[in-house]
N, C-alpha and C. Protein backbone atom coordinates (compact mmCIF):
# COMPACT_ATOMS: atom_id res chain seq x y z
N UNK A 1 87.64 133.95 110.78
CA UNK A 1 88.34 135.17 111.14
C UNK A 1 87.42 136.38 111.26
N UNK A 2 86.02 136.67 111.04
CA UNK A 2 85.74 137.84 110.86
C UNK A 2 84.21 137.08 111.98
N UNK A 3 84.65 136.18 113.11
CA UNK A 3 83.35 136.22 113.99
C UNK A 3 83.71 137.24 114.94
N UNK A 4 82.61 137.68 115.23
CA UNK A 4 82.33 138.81 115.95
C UNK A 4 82.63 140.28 115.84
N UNK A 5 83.42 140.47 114.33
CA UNK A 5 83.56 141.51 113.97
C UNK A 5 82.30 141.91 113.51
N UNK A 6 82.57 143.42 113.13
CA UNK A 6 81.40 144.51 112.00
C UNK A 6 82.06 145.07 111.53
N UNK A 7 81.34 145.19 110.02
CA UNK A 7 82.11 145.55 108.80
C UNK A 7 82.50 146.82 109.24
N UNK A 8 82.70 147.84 109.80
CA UNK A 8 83.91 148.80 109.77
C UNK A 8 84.73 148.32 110.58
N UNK A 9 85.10 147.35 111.43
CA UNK A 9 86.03 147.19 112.28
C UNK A 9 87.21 146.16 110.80
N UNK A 10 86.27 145.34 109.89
CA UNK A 10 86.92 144.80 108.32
C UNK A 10 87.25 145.96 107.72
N UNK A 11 87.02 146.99 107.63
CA UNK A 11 87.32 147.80 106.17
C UNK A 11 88.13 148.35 107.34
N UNK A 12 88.36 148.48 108.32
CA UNK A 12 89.66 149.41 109.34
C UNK A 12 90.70 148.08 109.01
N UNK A 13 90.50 147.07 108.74
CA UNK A 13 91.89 145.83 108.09
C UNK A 13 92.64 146.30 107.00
N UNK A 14 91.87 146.78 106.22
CA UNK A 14 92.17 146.78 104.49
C UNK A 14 92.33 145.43 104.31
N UNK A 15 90.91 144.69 104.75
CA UNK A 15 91.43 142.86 104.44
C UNK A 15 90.94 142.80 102.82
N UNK A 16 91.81 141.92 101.93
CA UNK A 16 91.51 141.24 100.98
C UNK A 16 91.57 139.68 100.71
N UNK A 17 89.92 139.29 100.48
CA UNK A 17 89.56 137.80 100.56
C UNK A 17 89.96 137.44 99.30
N UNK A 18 91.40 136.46 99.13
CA UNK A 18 91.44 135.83 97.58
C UNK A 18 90.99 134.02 97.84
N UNK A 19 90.65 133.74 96.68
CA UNK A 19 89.45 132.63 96.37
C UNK A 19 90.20 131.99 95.48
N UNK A 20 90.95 130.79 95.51
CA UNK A 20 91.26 130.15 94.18
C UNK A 20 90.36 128.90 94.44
N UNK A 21 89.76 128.49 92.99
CA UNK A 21 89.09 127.57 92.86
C UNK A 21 90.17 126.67 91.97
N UNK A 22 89.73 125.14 91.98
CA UNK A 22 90.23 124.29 91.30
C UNK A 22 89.87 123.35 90.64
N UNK A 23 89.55 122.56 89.54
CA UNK A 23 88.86 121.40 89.59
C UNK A 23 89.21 120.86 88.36
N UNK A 24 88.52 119.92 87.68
CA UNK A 24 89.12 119.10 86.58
C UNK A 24 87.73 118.67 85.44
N UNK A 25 88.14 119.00 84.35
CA UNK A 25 86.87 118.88 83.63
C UNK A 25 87.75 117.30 82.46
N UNK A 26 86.45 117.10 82.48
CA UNK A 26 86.93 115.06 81.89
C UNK A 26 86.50 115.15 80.45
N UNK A 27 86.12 116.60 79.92
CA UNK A 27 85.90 116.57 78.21
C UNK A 27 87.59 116.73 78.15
N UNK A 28 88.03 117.72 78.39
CA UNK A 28 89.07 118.22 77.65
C UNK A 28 90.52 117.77 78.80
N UNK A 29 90.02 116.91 79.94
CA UNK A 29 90.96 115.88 80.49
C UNK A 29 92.29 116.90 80.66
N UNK A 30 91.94 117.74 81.70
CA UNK A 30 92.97 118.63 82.21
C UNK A 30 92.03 119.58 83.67
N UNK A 31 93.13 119.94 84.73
CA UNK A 31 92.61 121.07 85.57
C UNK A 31 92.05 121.98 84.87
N UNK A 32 91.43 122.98 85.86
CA UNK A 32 91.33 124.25 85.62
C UNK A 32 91.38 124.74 87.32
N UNK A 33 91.36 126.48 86.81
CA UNK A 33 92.06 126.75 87.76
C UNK A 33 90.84 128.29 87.67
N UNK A 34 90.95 129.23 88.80
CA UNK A 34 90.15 129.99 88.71
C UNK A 34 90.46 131.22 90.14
N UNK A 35 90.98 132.10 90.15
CA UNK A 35 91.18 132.94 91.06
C UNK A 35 90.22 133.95 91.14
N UNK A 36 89.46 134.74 92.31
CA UNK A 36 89.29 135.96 92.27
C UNK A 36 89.85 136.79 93.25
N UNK A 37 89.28 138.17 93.80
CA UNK A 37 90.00 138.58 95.11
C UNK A 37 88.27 139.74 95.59
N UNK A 38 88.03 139.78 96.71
CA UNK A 38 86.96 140.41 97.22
C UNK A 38 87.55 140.89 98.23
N UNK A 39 87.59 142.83 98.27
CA UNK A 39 87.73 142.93 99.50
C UNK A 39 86.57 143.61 100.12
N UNK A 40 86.59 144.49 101.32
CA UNK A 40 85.31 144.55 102.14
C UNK A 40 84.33 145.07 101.58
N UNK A 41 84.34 145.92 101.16
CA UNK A 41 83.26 146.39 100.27
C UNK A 41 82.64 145.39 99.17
N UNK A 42 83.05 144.68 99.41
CA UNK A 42 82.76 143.63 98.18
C UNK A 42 81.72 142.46 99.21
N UNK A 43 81.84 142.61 100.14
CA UNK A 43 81.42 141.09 101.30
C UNK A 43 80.04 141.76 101.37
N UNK A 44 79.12 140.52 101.42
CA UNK A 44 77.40 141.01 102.09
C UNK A 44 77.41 140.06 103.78
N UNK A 45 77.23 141.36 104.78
CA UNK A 45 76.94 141.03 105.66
C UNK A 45 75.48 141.20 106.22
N UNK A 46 75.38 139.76 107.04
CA UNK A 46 73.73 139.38 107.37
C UNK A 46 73.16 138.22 106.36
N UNK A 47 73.89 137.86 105.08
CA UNK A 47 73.24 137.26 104.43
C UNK A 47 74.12 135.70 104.07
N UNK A 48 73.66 134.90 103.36
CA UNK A 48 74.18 133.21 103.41
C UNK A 48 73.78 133.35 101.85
N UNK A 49 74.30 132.39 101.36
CA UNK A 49 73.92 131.59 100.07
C UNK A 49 72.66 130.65 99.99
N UNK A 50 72.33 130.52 99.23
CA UNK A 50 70.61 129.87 98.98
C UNK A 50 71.55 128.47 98.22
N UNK A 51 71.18 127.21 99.06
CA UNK A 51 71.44 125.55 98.25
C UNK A 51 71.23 126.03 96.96
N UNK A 52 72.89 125.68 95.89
CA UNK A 52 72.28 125.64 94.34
C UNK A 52 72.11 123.99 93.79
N UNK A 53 72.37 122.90 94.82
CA UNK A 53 71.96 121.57 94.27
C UNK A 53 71.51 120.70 95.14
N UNK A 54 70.80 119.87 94.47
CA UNK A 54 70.68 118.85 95.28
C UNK A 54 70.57 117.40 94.89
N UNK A 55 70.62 116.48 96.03
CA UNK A 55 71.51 115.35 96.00
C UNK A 55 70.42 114.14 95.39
N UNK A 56 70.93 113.71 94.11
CA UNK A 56 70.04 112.57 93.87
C UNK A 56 70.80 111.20 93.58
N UNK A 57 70.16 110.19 93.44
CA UNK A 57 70.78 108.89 93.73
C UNK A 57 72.34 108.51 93.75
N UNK A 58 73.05 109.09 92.98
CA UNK A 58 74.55 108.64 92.81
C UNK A 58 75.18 109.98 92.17
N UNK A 59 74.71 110.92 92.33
CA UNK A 59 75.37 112.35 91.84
C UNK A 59 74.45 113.24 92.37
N UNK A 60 75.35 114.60 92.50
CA UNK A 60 74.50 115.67 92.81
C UNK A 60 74.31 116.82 91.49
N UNK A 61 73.39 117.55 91.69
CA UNK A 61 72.41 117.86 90.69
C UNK A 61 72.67 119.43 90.98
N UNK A 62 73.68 120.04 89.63
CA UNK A 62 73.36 121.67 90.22
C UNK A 62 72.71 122.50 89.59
N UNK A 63 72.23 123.29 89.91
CA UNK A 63 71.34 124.37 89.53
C UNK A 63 72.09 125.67 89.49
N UNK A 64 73.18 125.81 88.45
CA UNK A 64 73.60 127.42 88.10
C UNK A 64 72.90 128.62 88.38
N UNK A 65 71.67 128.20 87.55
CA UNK A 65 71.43 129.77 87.82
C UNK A 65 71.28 130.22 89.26
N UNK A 66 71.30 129.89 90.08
CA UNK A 66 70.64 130.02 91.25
C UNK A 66 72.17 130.16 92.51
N UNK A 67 73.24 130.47 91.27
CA UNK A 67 74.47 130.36 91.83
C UNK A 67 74.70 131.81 92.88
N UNK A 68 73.67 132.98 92.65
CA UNK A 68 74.38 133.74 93.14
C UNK A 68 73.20 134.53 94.10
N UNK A 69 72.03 133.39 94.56
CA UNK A 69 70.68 133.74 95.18
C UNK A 69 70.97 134.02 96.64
N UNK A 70 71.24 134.53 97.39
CA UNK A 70 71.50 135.03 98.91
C UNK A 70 69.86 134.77 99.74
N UNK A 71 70.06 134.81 100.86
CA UNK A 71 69.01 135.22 101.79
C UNK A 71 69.19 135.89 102.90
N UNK A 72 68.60 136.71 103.53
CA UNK A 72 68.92 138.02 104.73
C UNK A 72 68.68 136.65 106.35
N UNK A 73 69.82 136.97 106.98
CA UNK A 73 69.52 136.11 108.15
C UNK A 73 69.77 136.68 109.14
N UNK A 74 69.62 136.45 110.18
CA UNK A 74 69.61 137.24 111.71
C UNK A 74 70.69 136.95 112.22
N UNK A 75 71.34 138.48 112.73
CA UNK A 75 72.91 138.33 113.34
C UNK A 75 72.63 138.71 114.59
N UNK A 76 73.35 137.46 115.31
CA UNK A 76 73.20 137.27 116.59
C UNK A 76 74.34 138.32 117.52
């Protein structure tokens, strides 16, 4: 939804991005659940997420800290 826009033509939306995450942890053998909400001022434009894992023989391998590493990329 936001190809070919620029961020003032988003903050002229008043868009708000909500995020629910979901998943299931096998210690304590129940969901979890996890909401946030980002709106424009909150978004980085020009930039991507940096891989936080990678894939080894029969599982993949993550690297937390590295959860929130960006890189600047060229907008076409």
């Amino acid at each position: 939804p936001f190809y070919g826009k620029k961020p003032e033509d988003v903050e002229s939306m008043q868009l708000e991005v909500i995020v629910h995450l979901e998943g299931y942890d096998e210690t304590y053998v129940q969901s979890i659940h996890s909401s946030s909400s980002y709106l424009a001022d909150d978004l980085k434009w020009g930039h991507r997420f940096l891989p936080m894992y990678e894939r080894e023989e029969n599982y993949l391998k993550l690297h937390l800290e590295e959860i929130n590493k960006m890189e600047v990329v060229d907008r076409l």
